[in-house]
Protein backbone atom coordinates (compact mmCIF):
# COMPACT_ATOMS: atom_id res chain seq x y z
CA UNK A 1 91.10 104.07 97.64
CA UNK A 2 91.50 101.03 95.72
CA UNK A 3 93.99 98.66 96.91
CA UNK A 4 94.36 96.26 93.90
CA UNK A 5 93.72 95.66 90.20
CA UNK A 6 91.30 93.03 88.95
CA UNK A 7 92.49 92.21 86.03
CA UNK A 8 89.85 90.32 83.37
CA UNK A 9 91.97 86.99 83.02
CA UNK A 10 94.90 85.86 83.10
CA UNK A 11 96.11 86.66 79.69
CA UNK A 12 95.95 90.22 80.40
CA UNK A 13 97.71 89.29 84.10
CA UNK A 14 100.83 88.06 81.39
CA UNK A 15 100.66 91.37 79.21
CA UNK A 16 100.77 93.37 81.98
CA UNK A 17 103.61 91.72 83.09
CA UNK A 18 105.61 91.56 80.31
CA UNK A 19 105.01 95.52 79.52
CA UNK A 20 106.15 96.17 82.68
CA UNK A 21 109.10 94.05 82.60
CA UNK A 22 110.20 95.75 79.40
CA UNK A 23 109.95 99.22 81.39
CA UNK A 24 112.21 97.97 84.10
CA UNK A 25 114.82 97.25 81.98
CA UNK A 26 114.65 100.50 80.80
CA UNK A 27 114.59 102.48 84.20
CA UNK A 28 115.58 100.26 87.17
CA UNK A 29 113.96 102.37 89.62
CA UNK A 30 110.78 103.13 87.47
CA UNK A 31 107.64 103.84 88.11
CA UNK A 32 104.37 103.36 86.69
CA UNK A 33 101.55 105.31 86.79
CA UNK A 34 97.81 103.16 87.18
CA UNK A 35 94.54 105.51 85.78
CA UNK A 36 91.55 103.22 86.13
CA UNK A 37 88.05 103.78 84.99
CA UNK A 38 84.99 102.41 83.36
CA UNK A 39 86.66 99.12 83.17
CA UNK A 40 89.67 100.48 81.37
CA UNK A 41 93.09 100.46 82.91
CA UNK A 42 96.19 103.19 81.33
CA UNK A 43 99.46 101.73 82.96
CA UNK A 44 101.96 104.89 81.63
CA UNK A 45 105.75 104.06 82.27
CA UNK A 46 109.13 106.97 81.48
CA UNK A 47 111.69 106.18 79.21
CA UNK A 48 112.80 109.91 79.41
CA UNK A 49 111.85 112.31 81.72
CA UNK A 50 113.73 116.43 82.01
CA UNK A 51 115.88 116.65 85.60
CA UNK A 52 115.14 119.73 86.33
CA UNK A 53 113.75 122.95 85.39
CA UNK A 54 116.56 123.83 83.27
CA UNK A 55 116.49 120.65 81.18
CA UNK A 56 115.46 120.59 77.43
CA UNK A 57 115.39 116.96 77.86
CA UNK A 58 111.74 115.25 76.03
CA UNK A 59 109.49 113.68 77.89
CA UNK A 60 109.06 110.59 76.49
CA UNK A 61 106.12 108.18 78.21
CA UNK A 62 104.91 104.11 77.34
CA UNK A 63 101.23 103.66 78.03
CA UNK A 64 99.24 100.37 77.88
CA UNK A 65 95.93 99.76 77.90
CA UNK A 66 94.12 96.94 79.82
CA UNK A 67 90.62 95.83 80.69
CA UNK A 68 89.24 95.44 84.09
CA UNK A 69 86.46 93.63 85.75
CA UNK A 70 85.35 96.54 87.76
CA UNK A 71 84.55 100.60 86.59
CA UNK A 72 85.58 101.90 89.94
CA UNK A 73 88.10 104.98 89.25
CA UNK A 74 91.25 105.49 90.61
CA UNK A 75 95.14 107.04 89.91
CA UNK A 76 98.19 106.30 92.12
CA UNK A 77 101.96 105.63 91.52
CA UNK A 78 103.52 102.63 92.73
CA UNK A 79 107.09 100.79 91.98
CA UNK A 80 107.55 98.32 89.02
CA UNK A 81 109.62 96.25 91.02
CA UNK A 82 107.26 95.19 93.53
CA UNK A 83 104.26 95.15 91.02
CA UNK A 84 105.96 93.08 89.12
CA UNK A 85 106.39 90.69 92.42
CA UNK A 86 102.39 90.67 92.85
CA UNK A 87 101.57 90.18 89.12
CA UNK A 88 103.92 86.92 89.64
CA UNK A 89 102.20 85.79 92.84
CA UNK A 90 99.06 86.35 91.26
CA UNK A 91 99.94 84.09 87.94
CA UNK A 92 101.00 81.13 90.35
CA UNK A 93 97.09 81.59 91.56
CA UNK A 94 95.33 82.28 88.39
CA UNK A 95 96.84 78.67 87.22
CA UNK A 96 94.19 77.31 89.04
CA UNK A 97 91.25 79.05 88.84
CA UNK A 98 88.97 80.58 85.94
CA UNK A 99 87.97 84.52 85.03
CA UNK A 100 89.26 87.78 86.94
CA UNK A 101 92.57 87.82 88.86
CA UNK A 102 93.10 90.01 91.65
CA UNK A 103 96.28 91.72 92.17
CA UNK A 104 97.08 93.50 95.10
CA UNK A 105 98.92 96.64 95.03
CA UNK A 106 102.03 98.00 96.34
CA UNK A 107 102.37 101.35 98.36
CA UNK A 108 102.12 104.27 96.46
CA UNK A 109 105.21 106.46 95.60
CA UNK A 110 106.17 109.89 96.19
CA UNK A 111 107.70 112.52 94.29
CA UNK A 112 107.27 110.99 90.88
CA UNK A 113 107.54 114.17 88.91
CA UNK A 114 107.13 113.01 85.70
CA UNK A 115 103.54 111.41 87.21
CA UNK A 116 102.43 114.84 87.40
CA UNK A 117 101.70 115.95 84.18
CA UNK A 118 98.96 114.00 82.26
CA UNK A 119 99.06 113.97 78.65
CA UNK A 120 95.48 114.87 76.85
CA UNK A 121 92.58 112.64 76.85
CA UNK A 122 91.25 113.76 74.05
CA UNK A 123 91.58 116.85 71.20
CA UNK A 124 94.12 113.87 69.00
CA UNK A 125 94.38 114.90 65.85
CA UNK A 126 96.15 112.60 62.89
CA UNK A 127 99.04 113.88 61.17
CA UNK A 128 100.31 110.80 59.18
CA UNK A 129 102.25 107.65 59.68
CA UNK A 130 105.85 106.56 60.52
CA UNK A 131 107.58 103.69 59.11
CA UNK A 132 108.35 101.40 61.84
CA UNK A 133 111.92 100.42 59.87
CA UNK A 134 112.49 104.44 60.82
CA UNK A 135 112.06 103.37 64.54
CA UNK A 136 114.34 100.54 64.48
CA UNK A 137 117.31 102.01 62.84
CA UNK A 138 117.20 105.06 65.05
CA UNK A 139 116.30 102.71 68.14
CA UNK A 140 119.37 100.44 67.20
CA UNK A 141 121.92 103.65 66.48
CA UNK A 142 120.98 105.17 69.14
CA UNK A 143 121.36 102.51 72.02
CA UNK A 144 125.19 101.48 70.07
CA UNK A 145 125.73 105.80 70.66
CA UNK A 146 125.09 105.76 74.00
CA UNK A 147 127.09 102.59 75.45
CA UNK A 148 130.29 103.93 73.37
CA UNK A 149 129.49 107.48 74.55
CA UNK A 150 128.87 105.97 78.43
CA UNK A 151 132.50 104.98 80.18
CA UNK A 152 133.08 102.23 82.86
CA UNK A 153 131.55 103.32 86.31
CA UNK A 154 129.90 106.72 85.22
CA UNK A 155 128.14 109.11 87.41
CA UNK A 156 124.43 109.46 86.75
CA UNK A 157 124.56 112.70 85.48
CA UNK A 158 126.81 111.64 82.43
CA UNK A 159 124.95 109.23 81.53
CA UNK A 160 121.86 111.60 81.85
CA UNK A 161 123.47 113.78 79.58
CA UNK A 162 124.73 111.06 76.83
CA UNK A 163 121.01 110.24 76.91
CA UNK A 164 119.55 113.25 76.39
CA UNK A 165 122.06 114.54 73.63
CA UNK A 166 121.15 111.12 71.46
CA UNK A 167 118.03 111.08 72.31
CA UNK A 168 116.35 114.55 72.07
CA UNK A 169 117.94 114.52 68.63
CA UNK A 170 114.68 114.16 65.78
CA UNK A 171 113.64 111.71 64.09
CA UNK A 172 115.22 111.83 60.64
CA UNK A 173 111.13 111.74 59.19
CA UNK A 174 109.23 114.17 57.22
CA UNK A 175 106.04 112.92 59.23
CA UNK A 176 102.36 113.65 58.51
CA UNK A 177 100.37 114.08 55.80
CA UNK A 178 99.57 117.78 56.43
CA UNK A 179 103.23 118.83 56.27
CA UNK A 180 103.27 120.38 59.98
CA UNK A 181 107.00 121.90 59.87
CA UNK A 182 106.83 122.95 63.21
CA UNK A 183 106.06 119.09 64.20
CA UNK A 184 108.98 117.17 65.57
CA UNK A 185 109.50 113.75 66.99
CA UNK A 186 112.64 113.16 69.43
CA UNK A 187 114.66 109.84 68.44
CA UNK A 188 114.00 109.00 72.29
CA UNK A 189 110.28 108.19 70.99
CA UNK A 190 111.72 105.24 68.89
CA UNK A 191 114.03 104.03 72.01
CA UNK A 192 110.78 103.79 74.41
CA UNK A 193 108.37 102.04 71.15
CA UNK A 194 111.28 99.32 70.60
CA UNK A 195 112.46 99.16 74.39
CA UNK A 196 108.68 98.31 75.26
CA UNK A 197 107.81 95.95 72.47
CA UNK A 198 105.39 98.30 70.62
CA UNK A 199 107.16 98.43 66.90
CA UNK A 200 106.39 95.48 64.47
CA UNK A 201 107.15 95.56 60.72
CA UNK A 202 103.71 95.24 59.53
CA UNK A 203 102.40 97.57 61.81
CA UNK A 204 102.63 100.98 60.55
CA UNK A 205 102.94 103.99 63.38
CA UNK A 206 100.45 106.47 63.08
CA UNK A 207 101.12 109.90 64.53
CA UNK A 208 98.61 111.92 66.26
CA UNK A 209 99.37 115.77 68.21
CA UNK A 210 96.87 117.60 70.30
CA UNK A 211 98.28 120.93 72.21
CA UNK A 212 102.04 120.63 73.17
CA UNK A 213 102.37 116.76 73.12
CA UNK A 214 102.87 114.22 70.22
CA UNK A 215 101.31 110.18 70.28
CA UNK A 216 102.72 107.13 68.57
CA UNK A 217 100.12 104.56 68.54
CA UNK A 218 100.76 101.13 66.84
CA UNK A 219 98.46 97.72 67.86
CA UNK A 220 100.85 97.17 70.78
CA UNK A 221 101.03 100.67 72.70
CA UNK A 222 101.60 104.07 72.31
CA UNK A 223 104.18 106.60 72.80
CA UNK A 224 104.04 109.81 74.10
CA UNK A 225 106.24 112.56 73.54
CA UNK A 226 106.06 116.72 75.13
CA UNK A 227 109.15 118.65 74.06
């Protein structure tokens, strides 16, 4: 089992960081989920994940990509938090020294549901682009619809619900150039591309589907979406 990520430099030590600072803020108790192989590290994070069998709400998922120094596979679940504490330990160190940096990692977690269902590899297939200005406005409604919809000192499950009423709304898009009516992208999808750092003006968002899930990819990151 590996025990720690070596990242290629210190650069990739900050982006790391940063990604998964952005994903704490949006889930204090988050989780992120590490696939490594052939040098190539996926860090996926939730923005919105169903509670329950009963719940209609999207799956919405973050995922960053990151080069390592070595090809030796591996997939566990470990907490943000204390990630986030190692990634800063291991900055302090990589001040003074050239190349990979070595990041040890924290326990893995339990009971991640969300962790257990993978999106495709492969099968993507393009269906057109999204204006990022799309992203924003819904990103920016959306977060002013939930704090006025969210009282002082709620329970969790309100503010579950508020959540998943704004956010499994679509998109207001016509998206793809094949004109896929049965193709539909939750406004949740913009909340996790702007909460994470992924949408730019100049960057348009090109949309990709391949069986029951839906991809976002800009230069940044990508967003992935099951209904």
């Amino acid at each position: 089992m590996v025990n720690s990520l070596s990242l290629i430099d210190a650069a990739s030590l900050g982006d790391l960081k940063v990604y998964l600072g952005r994903a704490a803020r949006v889930d204090g108790g988050a989780a992120v989920r590490l696939i490594g192989g052939m040098g190539v590290l996926a860090a996926y994070t939730a923005s919105l994940t169903p509670k329950g069998l009963l719940d209609s709400t999207p799956t919405v998922l973050g995922l960053r990509t990151f080069a390592l120094s070595h090809p030796e596979p591996f997939d566990v679940v470990v907490a943000i938090r204390p990630l986030l504490d190692r990634l800063a330990q291991a900055s302090v160190m990589s001040n003074a020294s050239e190349g990979n940096v070595e990041v040890p990692l924290p326990p893995v977690e339990g009971g991640v549901a969300w962790a257990g269902v993978s999106p495709p590899r492969g099968g993507w297939v393009a269906t057109g682009r999204i204006d990022p200005r799309v992203l924003e406005d819904a990103a920016r409604e959306g977060i002013a619809e939930v704090a006025a919809g969210v009282p002082a000192d709620p329970g969790e499950h309100l503010v579950h619900r508020v959540r998943s009423e704004v956010w499994g709304r679509d998109l207001p898009v016509s998206v793809g150039e094949t004109d896929d009516p049965t193709l539909r992208i939750p406004a949740g999808a913009a909340f996790c591309a702007v909460s994470l750092g992924f949408v730019k003006l100049d960057d348009p968002v090109s949309v990709f589907v391949s069986g029951g899930w839906s991809r976002l990819s800009m230069k940044r990151g990508h967003v992935l979406v099951r209904r």
